[in-house]
N, C-alpha and C. Protein backbone atom coordinates (compact mmCIF):
# COMPACT_ATOMS: atom_id res chain seq x y z
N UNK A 1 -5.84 8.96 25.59
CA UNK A 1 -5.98 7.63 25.02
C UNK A 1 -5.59 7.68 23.54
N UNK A 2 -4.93 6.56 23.26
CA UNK A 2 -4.22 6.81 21.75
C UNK A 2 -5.54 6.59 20.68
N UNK A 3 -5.23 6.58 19.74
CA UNK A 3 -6.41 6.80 18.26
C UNK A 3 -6.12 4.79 18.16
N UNK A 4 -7.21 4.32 17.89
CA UNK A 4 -7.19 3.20 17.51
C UNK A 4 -6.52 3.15 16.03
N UNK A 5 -6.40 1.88 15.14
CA UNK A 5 -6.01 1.74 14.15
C UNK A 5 -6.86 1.70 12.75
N UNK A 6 -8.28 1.71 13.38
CA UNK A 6 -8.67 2.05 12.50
C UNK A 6 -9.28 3.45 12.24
N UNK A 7 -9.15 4.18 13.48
CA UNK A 7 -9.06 6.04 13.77
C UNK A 7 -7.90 6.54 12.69
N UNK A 8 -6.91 5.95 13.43
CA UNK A 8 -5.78 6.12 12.14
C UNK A 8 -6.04 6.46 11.05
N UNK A 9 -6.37 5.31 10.12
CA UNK A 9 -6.53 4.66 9.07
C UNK A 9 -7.14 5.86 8.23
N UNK A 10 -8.98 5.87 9.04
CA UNK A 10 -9.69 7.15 8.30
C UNK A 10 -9.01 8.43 8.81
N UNK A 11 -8.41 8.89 9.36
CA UNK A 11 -7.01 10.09 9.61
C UNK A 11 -6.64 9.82 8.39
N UNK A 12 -5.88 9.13 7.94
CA UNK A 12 -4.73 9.00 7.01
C UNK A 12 -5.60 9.25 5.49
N UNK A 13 -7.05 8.29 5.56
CA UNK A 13 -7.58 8.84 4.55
C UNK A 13 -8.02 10.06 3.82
N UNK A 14 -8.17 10.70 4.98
CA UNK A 14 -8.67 11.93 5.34
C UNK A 14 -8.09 12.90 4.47
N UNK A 15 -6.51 12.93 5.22
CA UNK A 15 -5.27 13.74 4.65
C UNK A 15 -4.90 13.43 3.17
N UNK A 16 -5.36 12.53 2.80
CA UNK A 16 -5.22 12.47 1.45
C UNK A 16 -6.36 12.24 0.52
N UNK A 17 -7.48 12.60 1.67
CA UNK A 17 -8.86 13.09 0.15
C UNK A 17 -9.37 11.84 -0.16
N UNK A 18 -9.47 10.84 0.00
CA UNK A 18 -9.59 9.66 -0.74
C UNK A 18 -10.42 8.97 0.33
N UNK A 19 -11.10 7.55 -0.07
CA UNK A 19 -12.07 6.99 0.96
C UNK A 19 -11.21 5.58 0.22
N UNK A 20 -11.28 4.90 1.51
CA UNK A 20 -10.99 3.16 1.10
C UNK A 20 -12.02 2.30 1.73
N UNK A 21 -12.81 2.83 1.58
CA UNK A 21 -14.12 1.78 2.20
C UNK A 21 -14.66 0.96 1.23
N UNK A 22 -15.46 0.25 1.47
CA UNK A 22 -15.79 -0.47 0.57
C UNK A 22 -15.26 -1.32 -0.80
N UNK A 23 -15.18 -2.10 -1.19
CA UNK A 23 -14.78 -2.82 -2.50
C UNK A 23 -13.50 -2.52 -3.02
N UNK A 24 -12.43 -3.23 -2.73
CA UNK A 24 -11.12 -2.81 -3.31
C UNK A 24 -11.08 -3.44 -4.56
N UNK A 25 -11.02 -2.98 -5.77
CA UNK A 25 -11.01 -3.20 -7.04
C UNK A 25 -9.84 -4.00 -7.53
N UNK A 26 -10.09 -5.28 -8.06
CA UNK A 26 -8.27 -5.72 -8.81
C UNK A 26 -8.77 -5.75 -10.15
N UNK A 27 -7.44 -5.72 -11.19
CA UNK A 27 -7.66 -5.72 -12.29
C UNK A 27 -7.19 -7.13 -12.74
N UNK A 28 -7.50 -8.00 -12.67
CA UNK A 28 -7.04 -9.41 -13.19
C UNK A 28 -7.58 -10.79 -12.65
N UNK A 29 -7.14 -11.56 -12.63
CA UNK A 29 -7.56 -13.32 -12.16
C UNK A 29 -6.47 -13.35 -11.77
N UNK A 30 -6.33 -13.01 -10.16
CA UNK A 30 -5.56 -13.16 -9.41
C UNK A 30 -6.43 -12.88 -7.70
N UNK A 31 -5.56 -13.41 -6.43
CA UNK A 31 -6.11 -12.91 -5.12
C UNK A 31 -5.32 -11.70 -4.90
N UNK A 32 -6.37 -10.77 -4.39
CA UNK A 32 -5.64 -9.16 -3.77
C UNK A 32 -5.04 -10.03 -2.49
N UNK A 33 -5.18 -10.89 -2.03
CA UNK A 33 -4.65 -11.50 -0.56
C UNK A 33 -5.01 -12.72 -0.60
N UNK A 34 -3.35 -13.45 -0.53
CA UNK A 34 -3.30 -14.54 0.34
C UNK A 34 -2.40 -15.04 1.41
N UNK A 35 -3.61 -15.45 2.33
CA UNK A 35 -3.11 -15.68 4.06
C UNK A 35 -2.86 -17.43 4.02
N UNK A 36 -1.29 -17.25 4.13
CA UNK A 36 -0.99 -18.49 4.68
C UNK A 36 -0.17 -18.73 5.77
N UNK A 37 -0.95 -19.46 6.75
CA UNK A 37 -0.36 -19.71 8.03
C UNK A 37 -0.68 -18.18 8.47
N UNK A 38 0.54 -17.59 9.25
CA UNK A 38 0.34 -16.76 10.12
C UNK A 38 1.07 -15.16 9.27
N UNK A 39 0.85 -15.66 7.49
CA UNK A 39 1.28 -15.00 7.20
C UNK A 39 0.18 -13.55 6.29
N UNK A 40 0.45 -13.07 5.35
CA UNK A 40 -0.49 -12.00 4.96
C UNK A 40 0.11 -11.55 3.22
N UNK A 41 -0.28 -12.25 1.92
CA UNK A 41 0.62 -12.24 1.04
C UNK A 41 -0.36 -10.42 0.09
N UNK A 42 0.28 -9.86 0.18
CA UNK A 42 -0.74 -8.40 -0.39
C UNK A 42 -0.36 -8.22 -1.75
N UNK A 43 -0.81 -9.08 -3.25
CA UNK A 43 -1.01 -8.37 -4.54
C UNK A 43 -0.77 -7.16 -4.67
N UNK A 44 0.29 -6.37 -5.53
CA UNK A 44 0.29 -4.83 -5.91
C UNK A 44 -0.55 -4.45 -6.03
N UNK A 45 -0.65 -3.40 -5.71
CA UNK A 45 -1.13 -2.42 -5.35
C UNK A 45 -1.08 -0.89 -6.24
N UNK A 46 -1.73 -0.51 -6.93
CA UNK A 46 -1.65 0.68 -8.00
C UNK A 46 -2.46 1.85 -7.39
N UNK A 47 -1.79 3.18 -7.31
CA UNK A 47 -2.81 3.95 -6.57
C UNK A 47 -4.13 4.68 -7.33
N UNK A 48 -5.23 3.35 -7.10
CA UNK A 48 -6.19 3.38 -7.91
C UNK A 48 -7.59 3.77 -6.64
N UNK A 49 -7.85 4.78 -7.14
CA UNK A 49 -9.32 5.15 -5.90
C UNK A 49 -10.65 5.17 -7.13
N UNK A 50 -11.28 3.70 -6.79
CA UNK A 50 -12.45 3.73 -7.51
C UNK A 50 -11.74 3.35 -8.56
N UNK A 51 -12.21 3.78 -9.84
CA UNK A 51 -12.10 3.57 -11.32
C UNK A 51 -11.25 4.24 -11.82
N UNK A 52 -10.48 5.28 -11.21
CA UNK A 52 -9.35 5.90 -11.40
C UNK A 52 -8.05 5.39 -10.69
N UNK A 53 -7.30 5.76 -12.09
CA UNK A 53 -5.64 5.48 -11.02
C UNK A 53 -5.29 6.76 -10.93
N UNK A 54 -4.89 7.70 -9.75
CA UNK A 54 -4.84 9.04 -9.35
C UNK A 54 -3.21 9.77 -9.71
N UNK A 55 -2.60 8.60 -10.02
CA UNK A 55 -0.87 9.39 -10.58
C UNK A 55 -0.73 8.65 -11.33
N UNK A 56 -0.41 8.81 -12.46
CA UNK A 56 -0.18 8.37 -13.64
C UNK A 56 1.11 8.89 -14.22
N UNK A 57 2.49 8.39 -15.02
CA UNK A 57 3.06 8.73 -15.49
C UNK A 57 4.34 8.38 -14.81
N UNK A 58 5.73 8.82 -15.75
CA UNK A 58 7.26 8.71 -15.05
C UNK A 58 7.71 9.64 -13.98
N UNK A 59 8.06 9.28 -13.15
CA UNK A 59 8.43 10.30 -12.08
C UNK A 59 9.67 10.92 -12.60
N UNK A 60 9.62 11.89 -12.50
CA UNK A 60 11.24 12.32 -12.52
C UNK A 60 10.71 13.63 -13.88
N UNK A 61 9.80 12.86 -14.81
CA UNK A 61 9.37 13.67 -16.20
C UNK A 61 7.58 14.06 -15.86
N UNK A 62 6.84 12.99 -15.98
CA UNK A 62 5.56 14.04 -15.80
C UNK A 62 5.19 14.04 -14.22
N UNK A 63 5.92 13.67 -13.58
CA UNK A 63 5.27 12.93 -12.41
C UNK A 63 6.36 13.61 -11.06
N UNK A 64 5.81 14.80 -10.42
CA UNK A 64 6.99 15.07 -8.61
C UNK A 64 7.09 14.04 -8.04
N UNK A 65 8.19 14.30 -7.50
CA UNK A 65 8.83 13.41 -6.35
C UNK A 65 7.38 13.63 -5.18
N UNK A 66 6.95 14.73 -5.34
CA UNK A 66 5.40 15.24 -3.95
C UNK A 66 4.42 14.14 -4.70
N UNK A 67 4.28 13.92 -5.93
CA UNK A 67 3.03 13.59 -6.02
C UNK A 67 3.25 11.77 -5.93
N UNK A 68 4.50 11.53 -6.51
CA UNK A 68 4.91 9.81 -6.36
C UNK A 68 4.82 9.71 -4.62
N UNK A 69 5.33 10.29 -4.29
CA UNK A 69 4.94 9.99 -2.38
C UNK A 69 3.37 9.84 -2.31
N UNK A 70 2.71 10.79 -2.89
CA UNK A 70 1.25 10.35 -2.27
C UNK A 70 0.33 9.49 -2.98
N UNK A 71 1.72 9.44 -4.08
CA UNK A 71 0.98 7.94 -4.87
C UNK A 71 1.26 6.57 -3.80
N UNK A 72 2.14 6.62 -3.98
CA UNK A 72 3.00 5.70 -2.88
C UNK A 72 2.04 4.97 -1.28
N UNK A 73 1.67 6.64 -0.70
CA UNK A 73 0.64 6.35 0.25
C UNK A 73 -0.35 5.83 -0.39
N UNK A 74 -1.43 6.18 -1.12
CA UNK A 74 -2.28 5.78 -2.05
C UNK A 74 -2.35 4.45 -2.09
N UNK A 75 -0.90 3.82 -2.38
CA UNK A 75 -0.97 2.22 -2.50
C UNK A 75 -0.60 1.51 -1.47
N UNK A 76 -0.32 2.42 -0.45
CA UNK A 76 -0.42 1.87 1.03
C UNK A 76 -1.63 1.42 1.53
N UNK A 77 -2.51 2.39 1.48
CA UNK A 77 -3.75 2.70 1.95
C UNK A 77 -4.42 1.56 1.48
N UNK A 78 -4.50 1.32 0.10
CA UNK A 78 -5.34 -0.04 -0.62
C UNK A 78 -4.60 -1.14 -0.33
N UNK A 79 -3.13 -1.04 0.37
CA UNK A 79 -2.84 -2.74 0.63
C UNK A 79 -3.54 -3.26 2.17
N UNK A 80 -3.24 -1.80 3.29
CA UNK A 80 -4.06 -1.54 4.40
C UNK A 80 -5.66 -1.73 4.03
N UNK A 81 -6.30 -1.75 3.16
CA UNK A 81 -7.72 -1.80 3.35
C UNK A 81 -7.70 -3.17 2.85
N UNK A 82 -6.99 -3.91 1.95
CA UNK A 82 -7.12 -5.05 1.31
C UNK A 82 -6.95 -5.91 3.11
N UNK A 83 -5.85 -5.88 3.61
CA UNK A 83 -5.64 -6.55 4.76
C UNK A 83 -6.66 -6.36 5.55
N UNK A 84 -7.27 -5.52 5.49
CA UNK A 84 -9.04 -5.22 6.95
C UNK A 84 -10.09 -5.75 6.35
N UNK A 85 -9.81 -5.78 4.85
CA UNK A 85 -10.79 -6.63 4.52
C UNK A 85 -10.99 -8.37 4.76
N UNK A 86 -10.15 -8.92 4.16
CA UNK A 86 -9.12 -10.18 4.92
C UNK A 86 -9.42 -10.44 5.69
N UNK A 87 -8.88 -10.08 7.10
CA UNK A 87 -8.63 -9.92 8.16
C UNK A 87 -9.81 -9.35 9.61
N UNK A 88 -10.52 -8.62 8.59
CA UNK A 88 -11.92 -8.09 9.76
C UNK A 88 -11.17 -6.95 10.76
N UNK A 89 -10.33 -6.49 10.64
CA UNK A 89 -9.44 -5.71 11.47
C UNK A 89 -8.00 -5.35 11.23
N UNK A 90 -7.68 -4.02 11.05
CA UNK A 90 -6.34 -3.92 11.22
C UNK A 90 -5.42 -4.37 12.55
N UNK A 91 -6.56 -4.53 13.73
CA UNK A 91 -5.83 -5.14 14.81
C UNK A 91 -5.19 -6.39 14.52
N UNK A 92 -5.19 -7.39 13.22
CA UNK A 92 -4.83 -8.61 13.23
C UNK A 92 -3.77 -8.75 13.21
N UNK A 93 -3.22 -7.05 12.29
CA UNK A 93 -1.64 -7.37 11.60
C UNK A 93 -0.49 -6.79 13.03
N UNK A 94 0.08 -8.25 12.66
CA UNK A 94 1.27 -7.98 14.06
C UNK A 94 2.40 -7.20 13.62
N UNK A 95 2.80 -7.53 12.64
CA UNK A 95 4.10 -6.72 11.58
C UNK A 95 4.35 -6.83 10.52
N UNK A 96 4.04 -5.29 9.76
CA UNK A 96 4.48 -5.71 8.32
C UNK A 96 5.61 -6.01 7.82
N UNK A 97 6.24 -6.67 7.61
CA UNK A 97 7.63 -7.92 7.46
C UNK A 97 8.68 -6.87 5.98
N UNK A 98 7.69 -7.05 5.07
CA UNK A 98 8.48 -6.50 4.21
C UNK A 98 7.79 -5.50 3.20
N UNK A 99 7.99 -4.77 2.08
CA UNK A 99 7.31 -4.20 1.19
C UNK A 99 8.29 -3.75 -0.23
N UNK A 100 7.29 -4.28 -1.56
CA UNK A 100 8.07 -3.57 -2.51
C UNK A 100 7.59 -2.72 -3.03
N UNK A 101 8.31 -1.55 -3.70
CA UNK A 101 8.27 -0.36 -4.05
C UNK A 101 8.43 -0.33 -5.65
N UNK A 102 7.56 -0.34 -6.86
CA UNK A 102 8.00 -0.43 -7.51
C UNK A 102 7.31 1.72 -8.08
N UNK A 103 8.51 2.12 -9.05
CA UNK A 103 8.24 3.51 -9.53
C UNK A 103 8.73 3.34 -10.86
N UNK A 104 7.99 3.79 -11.87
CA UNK A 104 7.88 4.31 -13.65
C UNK A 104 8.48 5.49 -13.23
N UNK A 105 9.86 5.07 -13.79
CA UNK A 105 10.78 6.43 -13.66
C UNK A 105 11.21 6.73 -14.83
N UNK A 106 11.36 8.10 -14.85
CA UNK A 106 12.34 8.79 -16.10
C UNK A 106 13.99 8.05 -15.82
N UNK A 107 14.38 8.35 -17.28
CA UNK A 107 15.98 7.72 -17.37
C UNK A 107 16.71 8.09 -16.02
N UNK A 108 16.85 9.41 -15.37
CA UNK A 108 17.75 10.06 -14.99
C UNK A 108 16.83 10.02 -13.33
N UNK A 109 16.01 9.81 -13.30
CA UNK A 109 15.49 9.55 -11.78
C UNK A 109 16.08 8.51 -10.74
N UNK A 110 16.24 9.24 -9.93
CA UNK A 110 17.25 7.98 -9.08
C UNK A 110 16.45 7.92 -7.91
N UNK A 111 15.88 8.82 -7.16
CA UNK A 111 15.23 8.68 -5.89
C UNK A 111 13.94 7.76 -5.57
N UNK A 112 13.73 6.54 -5.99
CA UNK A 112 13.12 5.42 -5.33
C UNK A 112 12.86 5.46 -3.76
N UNK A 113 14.21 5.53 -3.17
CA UNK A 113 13.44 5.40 -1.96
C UNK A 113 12.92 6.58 -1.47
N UNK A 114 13.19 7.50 -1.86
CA UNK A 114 12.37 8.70 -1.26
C UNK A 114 10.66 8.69 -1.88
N UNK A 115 10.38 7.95 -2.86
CA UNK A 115 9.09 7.66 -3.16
C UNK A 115 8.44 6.79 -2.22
N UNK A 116 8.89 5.65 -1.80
CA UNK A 116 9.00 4.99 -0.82
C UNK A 116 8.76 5.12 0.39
N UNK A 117 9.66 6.11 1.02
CA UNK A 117 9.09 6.77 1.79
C UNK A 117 7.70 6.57 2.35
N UNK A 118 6.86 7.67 1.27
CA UNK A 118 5.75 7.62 1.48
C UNK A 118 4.85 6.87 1.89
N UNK A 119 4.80 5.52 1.38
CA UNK A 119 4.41 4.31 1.79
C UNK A 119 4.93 4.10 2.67
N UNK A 120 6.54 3.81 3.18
CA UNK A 120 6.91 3.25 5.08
C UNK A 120 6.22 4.55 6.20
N UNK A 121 6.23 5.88 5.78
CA UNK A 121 5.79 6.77 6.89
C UNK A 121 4.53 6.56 7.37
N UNK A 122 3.37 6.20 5.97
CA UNK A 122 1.92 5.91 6.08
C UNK A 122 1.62 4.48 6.90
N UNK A 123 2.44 3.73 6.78
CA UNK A 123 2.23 2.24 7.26
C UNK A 123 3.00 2.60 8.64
N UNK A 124 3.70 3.37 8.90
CA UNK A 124 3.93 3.59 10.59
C UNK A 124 3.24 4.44 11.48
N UNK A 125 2.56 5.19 10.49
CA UNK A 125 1.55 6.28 11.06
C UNK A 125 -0.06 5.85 11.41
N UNK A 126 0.35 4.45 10.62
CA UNK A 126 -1.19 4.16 11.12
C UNK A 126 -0.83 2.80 11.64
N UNK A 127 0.07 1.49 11.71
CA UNK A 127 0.13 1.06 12.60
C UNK A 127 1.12 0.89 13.88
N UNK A 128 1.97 2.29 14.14
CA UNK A 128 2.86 2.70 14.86
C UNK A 128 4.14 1.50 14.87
N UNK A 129 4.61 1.03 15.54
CA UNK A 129 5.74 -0.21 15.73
C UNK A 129 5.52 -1.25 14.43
N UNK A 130 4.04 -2.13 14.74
CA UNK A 130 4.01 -3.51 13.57
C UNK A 130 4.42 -2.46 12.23
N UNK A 131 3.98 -0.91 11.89
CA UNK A 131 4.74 -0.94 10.50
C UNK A 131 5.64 -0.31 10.08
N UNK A 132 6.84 -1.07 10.78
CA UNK A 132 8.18 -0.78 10.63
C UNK A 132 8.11 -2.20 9.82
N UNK A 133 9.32 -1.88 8.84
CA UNK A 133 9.60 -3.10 7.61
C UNK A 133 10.58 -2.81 7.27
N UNK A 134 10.76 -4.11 6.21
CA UNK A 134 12.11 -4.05 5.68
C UNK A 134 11.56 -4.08 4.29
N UNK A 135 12.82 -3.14 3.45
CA UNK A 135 11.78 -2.64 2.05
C UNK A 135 12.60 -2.70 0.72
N UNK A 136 12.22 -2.97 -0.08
CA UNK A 136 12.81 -2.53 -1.96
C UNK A 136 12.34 -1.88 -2.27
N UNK A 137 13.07 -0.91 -2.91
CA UNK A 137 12.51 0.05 -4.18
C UNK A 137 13.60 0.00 -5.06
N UNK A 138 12.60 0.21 -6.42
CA UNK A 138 13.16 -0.01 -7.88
C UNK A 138 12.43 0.81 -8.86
N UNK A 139 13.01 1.27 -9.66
CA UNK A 139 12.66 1.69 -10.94
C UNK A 139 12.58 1.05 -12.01
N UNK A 140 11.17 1.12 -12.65
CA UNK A 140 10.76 0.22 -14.07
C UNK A 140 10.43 1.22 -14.45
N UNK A 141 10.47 0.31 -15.80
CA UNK A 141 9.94 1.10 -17.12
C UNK A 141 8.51 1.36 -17.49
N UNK A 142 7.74 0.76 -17.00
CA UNK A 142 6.31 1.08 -16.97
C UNK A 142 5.51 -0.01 -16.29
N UNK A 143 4.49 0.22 -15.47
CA UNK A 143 3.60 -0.27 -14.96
C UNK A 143 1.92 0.05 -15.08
N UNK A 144 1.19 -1.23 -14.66
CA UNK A 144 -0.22 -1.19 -15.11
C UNK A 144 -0.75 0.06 -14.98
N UNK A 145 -1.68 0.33 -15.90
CA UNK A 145 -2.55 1.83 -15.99
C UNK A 145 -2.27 2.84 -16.00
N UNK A 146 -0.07 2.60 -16.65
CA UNK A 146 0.21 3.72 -16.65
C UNK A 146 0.62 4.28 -15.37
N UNK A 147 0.40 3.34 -14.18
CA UNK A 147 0.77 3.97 -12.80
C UNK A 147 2.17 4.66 -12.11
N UNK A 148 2.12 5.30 -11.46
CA UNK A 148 3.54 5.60 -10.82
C UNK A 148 4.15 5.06 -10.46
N UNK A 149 3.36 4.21 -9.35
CA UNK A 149 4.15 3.51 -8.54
C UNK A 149 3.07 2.12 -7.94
N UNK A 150 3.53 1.10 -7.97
CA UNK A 150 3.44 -0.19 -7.47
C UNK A 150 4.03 -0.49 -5.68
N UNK A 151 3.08 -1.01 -5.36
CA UNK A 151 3.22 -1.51 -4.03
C UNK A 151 2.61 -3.00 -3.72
N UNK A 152 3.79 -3.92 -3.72
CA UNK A 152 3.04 -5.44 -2.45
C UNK A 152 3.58 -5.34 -0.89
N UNK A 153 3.16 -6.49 -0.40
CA UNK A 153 3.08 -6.16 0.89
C UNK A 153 3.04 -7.67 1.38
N UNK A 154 3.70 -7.95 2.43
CA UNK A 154 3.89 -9.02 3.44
C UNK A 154 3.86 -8.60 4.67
N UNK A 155 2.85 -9.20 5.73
CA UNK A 155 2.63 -9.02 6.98
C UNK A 155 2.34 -10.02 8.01
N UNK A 156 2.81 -10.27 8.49
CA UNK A 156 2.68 -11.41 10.12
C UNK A 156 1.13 -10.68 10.34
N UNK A 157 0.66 -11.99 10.34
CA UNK A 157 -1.09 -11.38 11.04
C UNK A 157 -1.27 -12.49 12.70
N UNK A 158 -2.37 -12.21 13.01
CA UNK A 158 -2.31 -13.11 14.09
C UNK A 158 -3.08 -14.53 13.92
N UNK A 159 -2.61 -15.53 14.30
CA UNK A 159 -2.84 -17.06 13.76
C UNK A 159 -3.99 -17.58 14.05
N UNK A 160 -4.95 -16.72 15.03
CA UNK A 160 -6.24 -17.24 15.25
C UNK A 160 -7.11 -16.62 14.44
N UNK A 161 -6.55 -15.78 13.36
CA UNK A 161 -7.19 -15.29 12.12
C UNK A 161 -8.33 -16.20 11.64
N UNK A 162 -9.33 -16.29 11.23
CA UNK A 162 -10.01 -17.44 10.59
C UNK A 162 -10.04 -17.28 9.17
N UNK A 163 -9.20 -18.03 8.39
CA UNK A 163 -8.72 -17.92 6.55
C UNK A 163 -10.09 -18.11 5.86
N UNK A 164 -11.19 -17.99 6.54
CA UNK A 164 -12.71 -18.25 5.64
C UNK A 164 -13.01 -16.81 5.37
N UNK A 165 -12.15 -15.95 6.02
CA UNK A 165 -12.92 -14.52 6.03
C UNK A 165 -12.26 -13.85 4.33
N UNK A 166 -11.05 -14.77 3.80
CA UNK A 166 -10.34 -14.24 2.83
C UNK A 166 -11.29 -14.77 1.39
């Protein structure tokens, strides 16, 4: 019998040390999520566990291509917990539609999508088919807290969702 999605989920947490339970933290006057219609709008995402942001810096100069990937997951993981929060279930989300990738790169860093990566492998590993997407990645010059890498997120959820739970 296969691993449910939210078996997954704490799997995935697992492998990367980190817990996403409870209270997903935003830094601003803004919604971490808004559901309209049958849709799923996911606020960036910084790979922040707790009160820490866990990669900090330009990739390419202080920052591996190993560690921007598991930053990357990192901000998977908190757009995935932002949506179960939402949502009452990762069973809701039918397909994640699209995702952007943003990475604080050194001048001479070019590999975006291989940061990227990280985030599409994590979002297919834990919801197999729905998280296949269609994706951007880009390099900026700096992002909040100093972070590596930035992640939003758009997902088809299912329409008998009830929007009181957001």
């Amino acid at each position: 019998m296969p691993l449910s999605r939210e078996a997954l989920f704490q799997q995935a947490a697992a492998e990367l040390g980190y817990g996403f339970d409870g209270e997903i933290r935003i830094g601003g006057n803004y919604a971490s999520v808004i559901i309209h219609g049958d849709e799923a709008y996911v606020s960036g995402q910084i790979p922040r566990v707790g009160d820490e942001v866990v990669v900090t810096g330009r990739v390419g100069v202080d920052v591996t291509l190993d560690d921007a990937r598991r930053a990357a997951k990192v901000c998977a993981m908190r757009a995935l917990a932002v949506l179960r929060q939402a949502c009452g279930s990762l069973d809701a989300v039918r397909q994640v539609l699209r995702i952007t990738v943003f990475v604080q790169s050194g001048m001479d860093f070019t590999r975006q999508s291989e940061v990227a990566d990280g985030a599409s492998d994590l979002l297919r590993a834990v919801l197999g088919d729905a998280g296949a997407h269609s994706r951007t990645s880009v390099g900026v010059f700096t992002l909040p807290k100093n972070a590596s890498v930035e992640i939003d997120l758009i997902a088809a959820i299912h329409p008998h969702l009830d929007p009181s739970r957001t």
